[in-house]
C-alpha atoms as a PDB file:
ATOM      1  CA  UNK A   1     -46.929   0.178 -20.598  1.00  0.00           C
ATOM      2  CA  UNK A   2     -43.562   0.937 -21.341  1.00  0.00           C
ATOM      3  CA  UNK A   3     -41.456   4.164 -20.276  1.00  0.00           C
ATOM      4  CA  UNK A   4     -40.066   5.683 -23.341  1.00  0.00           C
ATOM      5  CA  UNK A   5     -36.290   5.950 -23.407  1.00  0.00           C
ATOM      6  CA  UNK A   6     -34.982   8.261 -25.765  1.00  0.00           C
ATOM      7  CA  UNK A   7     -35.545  12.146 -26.366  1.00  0.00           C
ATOM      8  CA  UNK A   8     -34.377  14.015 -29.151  1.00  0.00           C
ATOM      9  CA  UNK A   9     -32.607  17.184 -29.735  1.00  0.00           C
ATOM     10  CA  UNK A  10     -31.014  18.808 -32.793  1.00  0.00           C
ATOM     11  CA  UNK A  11     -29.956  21.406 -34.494  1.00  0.00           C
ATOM     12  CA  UNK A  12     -28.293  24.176 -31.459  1.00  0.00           C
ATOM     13  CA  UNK A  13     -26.015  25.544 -33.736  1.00  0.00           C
ATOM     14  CA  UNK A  14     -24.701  26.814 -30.374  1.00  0.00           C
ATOM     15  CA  UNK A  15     -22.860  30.292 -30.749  1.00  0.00           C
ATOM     16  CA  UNK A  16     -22.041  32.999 -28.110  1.00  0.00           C
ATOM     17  CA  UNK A  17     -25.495  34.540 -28.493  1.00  0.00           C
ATOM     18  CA  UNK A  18     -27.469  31.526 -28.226  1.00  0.00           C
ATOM     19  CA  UNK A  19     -25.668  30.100 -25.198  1.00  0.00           C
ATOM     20  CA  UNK A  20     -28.533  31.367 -22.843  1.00  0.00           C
ATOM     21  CA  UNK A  21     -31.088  29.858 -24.657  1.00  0.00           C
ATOM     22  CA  UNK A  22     -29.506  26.475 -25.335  1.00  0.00           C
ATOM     23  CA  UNK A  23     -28.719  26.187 -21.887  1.00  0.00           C
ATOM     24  CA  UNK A  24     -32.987  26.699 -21.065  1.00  0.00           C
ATOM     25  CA  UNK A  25     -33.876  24.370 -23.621  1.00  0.00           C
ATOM     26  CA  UNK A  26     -31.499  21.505 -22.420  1.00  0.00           C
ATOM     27  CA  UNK A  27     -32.243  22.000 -18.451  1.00  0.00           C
ATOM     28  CA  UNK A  28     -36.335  21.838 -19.632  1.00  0.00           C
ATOM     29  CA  UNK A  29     -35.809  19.071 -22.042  1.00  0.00           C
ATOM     30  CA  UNK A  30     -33.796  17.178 -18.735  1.00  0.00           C
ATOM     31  CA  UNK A  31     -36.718  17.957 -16.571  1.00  0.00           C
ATOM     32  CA  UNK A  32     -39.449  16.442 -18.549  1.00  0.00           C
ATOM     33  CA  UNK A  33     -37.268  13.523 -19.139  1.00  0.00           C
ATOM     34  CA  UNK A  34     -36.950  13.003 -15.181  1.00  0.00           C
ATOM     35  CA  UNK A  35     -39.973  14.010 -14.721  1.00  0.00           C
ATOM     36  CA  UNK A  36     -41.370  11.015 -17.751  1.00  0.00           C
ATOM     37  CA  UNK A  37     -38.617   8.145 -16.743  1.00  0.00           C
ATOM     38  CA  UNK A  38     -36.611   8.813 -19.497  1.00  0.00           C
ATOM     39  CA  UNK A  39     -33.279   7.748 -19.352  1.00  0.00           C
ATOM     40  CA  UNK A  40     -31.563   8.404 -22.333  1.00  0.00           C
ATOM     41  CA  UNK A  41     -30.975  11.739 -24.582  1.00  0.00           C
ATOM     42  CA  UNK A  42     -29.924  11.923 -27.888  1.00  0.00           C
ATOM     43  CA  UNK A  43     -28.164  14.871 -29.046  1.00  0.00           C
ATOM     44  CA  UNK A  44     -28.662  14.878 -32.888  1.00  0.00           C
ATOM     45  CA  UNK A  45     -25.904  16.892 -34.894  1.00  0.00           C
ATOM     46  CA  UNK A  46     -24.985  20.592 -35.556  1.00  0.00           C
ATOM     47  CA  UNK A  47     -24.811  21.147 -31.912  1.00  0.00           C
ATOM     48  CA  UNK A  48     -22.194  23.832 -32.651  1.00  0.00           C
ATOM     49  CA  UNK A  49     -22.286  26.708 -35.646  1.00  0.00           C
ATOM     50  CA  UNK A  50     -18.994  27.468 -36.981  1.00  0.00           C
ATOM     51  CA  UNK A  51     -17.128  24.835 -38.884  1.00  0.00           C
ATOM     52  CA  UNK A  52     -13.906  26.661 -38.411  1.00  0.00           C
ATOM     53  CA  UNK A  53     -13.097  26.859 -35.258  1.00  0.00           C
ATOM     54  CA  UNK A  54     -14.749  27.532 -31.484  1.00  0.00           C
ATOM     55  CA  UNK A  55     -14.696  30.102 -29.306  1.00  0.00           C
ATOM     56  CA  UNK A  56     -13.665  29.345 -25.320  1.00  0.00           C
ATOM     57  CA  UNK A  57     -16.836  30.461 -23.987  1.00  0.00           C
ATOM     58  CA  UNK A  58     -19.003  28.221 -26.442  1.00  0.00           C
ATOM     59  CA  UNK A  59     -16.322  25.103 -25.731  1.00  0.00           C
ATOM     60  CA  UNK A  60     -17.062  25.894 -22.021  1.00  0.00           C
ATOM     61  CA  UNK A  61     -21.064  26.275 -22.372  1.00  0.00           C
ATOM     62  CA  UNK A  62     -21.156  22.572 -24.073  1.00  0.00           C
ATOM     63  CA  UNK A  63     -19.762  21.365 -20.939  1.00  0.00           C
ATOM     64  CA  UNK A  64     -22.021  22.853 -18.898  1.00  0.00           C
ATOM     65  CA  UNK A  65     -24.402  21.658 -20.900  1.00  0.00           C
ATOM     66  CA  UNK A  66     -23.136  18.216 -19.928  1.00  0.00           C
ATOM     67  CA  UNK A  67     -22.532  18.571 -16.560  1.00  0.00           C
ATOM     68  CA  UNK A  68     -26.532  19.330 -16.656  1.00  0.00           C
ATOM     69  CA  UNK A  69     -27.030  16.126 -18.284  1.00  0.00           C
ATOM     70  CA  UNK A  70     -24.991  14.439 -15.297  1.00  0.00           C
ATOM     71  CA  UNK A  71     -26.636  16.405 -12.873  1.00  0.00           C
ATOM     72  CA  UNK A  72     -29.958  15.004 -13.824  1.00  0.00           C
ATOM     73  CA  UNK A  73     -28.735  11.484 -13.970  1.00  0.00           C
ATOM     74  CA  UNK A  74     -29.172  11.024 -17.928  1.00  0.00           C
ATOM     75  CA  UNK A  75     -26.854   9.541 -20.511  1.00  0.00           C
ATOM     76  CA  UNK A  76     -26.706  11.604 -24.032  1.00  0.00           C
ATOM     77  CA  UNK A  77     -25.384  10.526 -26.959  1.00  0.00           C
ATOM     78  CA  UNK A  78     -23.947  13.559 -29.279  1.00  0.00           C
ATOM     79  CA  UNK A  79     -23.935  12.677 -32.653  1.00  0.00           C
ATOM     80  CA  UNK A  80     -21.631  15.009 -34.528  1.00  0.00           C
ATOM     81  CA  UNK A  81     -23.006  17.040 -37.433  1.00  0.00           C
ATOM     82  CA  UNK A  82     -21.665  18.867 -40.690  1.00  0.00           C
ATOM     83  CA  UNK A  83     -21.517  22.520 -38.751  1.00  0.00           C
ATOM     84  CA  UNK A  84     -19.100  20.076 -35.722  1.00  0.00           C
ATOM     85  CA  UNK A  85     -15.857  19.319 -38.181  1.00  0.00           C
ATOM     86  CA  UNK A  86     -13.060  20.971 -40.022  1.00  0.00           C
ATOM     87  CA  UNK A  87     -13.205  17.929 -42.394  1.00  0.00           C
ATOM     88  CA  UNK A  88     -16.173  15.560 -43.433  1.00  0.00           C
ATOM     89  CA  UNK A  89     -14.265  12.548 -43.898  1.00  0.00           C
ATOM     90  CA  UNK A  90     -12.417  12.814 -40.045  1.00  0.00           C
ATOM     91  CA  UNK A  91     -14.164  11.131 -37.646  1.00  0.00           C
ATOM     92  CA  UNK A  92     -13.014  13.831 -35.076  1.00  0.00           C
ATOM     93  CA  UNK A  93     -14.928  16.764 -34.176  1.00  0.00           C
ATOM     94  CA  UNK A  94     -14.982  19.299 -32.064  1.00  0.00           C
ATOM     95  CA  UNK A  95     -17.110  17.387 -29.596  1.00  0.00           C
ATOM     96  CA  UNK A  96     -13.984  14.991 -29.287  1.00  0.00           C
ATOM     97  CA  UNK A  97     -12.721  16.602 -26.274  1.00  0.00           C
ATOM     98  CA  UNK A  98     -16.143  15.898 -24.443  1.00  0.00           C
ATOM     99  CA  UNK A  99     -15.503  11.712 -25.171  1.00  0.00           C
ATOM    100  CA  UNK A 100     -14.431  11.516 -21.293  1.00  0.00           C
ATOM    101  CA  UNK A 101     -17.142  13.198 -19.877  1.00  0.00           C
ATOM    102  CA  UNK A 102     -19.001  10.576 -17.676  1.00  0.00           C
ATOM    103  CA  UNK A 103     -22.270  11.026 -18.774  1.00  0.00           C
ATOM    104  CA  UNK A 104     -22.136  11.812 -22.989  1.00  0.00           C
ATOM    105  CA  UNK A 105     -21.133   9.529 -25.700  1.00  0.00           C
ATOM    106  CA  UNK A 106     -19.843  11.097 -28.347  1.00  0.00           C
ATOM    107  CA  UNK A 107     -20.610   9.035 -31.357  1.00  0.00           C
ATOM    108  CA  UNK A 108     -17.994   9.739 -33.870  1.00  0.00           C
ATOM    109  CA  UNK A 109     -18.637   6.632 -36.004  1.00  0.00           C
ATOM    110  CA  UNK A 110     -20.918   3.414 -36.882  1.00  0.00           C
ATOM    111  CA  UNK A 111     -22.213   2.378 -33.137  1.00  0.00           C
ATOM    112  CA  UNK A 112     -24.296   0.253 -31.151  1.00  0.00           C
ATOM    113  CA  UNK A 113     -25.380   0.776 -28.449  1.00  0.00           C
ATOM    114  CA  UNK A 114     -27.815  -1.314 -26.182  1.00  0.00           C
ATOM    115  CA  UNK A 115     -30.552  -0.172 -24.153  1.00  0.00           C
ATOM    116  CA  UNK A 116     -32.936  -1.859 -21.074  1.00  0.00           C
ATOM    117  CA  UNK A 117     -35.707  -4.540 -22.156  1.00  0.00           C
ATOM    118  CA  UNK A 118     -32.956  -5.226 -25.401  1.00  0.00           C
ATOM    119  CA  UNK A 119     -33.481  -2.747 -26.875  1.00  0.00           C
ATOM    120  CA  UNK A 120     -30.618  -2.051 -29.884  1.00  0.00           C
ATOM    121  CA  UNK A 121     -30.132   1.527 -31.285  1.00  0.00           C
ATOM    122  CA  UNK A 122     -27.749   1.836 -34.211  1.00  0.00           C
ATOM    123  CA  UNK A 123     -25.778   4.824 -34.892  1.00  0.00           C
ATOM    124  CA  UNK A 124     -24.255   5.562 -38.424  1.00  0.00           C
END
């Protein structure tokens, strides 16, 4: 039988008085994917909540929340949502600063990406 290879997360809307939480959910959701031989996380949209702007301390509890990704030896995938952009038709959002960080990509537009056993997952 097959390991699965993708878990799913969505919605965080991640403010300064959710940070706490998010950060519980994400460090369980890691451990039953190490724990199940998942490799692969996929972040789905709206991880943030204001489509102004974003605090420091909310910029700087996303990337803790993907230095926990790294620290559990996963790859995510953030897809940006409506509540992550100043402007619908930009492909930038505010998870565009975290397109360096070695274990999260940040999939901003149309993607493919591939997966073990050849296994294709496309992004739009």
């Amino acid at each position: 039988m097959k390991k699965p290879i993708i878990s799913m997360s969505n919605d965080w809307h991640l403010n300064e008085k959710n940070i706490q939480s998010v950060f519980n959910a994400v460090r369980e959701q890691c451990e039953h994917a190490v724990k199940n031989g998942i490799k692969y996380l996929v972040f789905g949209g709206d991880l943030f909540t204001s489509r102004v702007s974003q605090r420091q301390g909310v910029l700087e509890a996303m990337a803790h929340i993907f230095d926990i990704v790294s620290e559990c030896s996963l790859t995510a995938y953030a897809i940006p949502g409506n509540h992550d952009k100043t402007n619908y038709e930009s492909y930038s959002s505010f998870l565009t600063p975290f397109k360096s960080h070695p274990n999260v990509t940040i999939l901003s537009d149309g993607h493919k990406v591939g997966l073990p056993d050849g296994v294709q997952v496309y992004f739009m």
